[in-house]
Protein backbone atom coordinates (compact mmCIF):
# COMPACT_ATOMS: atom_id res chain seq x y z
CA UNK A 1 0.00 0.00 0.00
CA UNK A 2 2.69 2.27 0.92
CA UNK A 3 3.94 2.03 -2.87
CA UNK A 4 0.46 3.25 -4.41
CA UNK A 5 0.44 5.62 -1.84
CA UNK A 6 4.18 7.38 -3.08
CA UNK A 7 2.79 6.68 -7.02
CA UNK A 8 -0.19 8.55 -7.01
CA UNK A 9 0.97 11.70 -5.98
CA UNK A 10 3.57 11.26 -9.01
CA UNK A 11 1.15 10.59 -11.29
CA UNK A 12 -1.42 13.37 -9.94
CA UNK A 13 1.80 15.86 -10.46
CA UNK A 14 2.13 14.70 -13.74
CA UNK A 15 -1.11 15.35 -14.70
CA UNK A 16 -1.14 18.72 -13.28
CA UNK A 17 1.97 19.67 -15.23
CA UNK A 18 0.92 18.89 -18.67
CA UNK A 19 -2.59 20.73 -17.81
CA UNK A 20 -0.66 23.82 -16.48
CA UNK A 21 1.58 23.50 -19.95
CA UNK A 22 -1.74 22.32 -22.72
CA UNK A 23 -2.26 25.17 -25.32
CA UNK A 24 -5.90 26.02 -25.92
CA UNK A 25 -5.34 25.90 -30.03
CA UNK A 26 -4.67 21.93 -29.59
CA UNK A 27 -6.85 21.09 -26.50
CA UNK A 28 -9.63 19.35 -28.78
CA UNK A 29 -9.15 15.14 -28.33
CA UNK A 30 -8.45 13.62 -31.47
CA UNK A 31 -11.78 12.31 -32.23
CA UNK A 32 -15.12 11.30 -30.68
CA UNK A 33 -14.79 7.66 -29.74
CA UNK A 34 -11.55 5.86 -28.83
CA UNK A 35 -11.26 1.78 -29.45
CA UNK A 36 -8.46 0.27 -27.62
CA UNK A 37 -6.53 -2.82 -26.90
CA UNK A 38 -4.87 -1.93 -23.73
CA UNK A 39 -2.42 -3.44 -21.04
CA UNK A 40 -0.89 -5.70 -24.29
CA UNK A 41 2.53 -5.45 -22.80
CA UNK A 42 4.66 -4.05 -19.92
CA UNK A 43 5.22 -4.82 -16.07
CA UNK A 44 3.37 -5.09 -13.28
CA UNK A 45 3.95 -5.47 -8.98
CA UNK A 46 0.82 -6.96 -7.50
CA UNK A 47 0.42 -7.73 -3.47
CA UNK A 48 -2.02 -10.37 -3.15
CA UNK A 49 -3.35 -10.57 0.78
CA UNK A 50 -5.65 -13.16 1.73
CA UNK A 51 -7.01 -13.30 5.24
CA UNK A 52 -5.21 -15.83 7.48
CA UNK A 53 -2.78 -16.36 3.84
CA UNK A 54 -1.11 -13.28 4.31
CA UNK A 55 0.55 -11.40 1.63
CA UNK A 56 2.23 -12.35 -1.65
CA UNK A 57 3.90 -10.22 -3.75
CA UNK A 58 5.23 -10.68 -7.49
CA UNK A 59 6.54 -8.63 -10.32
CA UNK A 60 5.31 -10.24 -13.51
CA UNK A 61 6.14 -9.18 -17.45
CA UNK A 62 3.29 -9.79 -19.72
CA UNK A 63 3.43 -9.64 -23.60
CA UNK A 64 -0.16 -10.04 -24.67
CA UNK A 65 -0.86 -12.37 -21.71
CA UNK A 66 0.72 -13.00 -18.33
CA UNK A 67 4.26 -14.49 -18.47
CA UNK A 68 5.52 -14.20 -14.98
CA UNK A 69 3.26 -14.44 -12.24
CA UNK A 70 -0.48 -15.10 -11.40
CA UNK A 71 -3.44 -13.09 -13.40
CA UNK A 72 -3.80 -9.68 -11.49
CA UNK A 73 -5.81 -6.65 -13.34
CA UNK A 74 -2.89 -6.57 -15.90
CA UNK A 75 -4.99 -8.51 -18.18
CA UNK A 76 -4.77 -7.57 -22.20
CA UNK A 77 -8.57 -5.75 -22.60
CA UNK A 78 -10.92 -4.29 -25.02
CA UNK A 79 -11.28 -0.80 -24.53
CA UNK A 80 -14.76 1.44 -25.67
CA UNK A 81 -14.62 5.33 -24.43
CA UNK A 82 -16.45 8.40 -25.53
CA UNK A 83 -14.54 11.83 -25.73
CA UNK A 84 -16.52 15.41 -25.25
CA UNK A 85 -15.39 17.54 -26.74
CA UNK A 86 -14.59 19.75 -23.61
CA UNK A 87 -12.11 16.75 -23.26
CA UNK A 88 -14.44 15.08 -20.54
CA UNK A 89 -14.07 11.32 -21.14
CA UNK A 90 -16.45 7.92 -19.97
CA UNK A 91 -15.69 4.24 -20.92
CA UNK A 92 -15.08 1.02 -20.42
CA UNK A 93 -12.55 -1.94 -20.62
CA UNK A 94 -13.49 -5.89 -20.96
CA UNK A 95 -10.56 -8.64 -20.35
CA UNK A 96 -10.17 -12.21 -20.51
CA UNK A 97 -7.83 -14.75 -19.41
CA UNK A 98 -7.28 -18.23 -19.42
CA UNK A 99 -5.19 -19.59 -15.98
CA UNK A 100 -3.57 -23.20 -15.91
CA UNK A 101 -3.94 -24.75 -12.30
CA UNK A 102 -3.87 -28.01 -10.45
CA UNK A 103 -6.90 -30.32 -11.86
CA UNK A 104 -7.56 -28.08 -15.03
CA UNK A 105 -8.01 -24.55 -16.60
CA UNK A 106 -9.80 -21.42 -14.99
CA UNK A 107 -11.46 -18.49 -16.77
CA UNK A 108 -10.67 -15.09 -15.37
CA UNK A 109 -12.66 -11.81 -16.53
CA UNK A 110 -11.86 -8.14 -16.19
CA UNK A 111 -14.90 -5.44 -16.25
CA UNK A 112 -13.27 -2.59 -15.53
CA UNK A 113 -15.57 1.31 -15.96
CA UNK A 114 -14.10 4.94 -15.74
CA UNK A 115 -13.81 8.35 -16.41
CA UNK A 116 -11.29 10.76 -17.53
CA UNK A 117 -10.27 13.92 -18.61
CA UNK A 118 -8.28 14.11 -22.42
CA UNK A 119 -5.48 16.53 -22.12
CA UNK A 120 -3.95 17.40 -25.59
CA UNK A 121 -0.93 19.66 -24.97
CA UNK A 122 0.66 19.34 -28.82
CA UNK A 123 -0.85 17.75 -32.10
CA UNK A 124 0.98 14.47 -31.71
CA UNK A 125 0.74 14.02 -27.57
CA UNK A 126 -2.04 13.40 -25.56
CA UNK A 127 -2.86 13.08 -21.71
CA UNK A 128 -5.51 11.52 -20.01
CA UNK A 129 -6.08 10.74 -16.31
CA UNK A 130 -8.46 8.50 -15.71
CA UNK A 131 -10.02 6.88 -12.36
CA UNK A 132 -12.26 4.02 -12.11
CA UNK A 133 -13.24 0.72 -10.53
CA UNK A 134 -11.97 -2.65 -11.80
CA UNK A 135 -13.37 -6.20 -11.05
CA UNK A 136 -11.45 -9.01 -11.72
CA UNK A 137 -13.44 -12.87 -12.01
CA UNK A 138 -11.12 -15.53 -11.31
CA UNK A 139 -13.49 -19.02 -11.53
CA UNK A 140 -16.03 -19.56 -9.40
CA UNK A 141 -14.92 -18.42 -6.23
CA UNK A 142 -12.52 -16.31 -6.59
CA UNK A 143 -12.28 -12.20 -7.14
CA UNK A 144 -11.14 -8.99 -6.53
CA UNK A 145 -12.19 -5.07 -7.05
CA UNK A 146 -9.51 -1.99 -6.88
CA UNK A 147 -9.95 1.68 -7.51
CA UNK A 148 -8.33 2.18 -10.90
CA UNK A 149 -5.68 5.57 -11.11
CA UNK A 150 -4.27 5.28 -14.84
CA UNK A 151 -2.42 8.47 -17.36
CA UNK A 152 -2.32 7.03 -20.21
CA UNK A 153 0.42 9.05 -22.36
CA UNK A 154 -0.68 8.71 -25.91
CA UNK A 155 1.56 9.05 -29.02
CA UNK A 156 -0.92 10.31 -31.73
CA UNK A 157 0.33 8.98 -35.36
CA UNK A 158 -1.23 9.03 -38.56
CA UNK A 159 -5.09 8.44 -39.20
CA UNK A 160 -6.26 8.34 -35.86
CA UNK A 161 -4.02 5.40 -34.40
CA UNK A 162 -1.80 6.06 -31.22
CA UNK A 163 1.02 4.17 -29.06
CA UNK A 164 -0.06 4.23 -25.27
CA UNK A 165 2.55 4.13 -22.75
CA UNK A 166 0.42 3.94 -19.67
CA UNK A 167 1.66 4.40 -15.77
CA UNK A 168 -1.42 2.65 -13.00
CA UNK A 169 -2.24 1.50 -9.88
CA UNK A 170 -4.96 -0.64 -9.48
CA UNK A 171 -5.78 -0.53 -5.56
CA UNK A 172 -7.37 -3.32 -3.69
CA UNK A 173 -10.84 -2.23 -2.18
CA UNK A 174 -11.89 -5.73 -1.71
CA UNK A 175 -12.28 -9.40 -2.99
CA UNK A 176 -12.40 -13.22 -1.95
CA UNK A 177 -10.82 -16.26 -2.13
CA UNK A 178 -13.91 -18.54 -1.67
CA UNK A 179 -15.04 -17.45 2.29
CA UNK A 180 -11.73 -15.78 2.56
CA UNK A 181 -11.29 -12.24 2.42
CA UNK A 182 -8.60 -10.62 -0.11
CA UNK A 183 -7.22 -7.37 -1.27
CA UNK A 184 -5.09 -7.40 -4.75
CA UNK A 185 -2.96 -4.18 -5.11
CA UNK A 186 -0.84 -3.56 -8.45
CA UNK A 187 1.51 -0.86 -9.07
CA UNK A 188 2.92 -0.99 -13.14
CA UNK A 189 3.43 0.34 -16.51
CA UNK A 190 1.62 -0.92 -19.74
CA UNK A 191 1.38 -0.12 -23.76
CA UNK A 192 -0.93 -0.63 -25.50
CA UNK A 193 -2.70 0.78 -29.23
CA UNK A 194 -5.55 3.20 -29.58
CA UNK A 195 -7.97 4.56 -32.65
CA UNK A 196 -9.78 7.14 -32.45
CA UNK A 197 -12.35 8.30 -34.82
């Protein structure tokens, strides 16, 4: 907790700083509707505490699924949002991944919602905050919910497509491990591709 706790005021700082610097001439997002595949590749530090368990805590590398450690909210999704044009932003994020354990595989699902503000401080850079709540669906009995803190960076190119380079921390809220309680906290950077239209 105490690492989520020293990244958010980094990224909050961050945000501030390219709002402070954003020229009103470019300040329009790029279009009305962004489709995304995000979280495709990067690294992640998740701290997995289940009551009476105690903590875990991995750093895993994932390149367009989990390579090193277990499924956290890292998972590759599908990403719908819609952009005001006052740069106000609200959209969602579907995930899905498939976990080998003991006696077979599991499904996991990611539903994750937010909200967001697109900062455009030059014609080929954009910035956008964004805060929400992600659920994670791990089999039957098993899942966990975190308050999403994300700013995506996002490389505009050609015809609408961009490269996201994308700093988060997903905190744990809550969660369970059949009748066990559990809170799943992940600290990481992610990339990802964007098009907006």
């Amino acid at each position: 907790m105490g690492k989520a706790r020293t990244l958010y005021p980094l990224l909050v700082a961050t945000a501030a700083g390219v709002v402070l610097s954003a020229e009103p001439a470019s300040a329009a997002p790029p279009g009305e509707w962004s489709v995304a595949i995000e979280r495709l590749f990067g690294l992640s530090r998740a701290t997995d505490d289940i009551e009476t368990r105690g903590s875990i805590t991995y750093t895993s590398i994932s390149l367009f699924a989990k390579v090193a450690g277990d499924v956290g909210y890292s998972v590759p999704r599908l990403a719908f949002d819609y952009l005001s044009s006052s740069g106000l932003t609200v959209g969602g994020a579907l995930g899905y991944a498939s976990i080998s354990v003991e006696g077979g595989d599991v499904d996991a699902w990611l539903f994750a919602g937010r909200v967001g503000y697109f900062i455009r401080p030059s014609s080929s850079l954009g910035v956008w905050p964004r805060g929400g709540l992600t659920h994670l669906e791990q089999g039957n009995d098993t899942d966990a919910t975190a308050l999403t803190l994300e700013v995506p960076f996002e490389i505009l190119m050609s015809r609408g497509m961009a490269l996201t380079i994308m700093p988060h921390a997903d905190i744990g809220i809550g969660g369970s491990v059949g009748p066990l309680d559990r809170t799943l906290t992940e600290l990481g950077l992610q990339f990802g591709f964007g098009l907006f239209f």
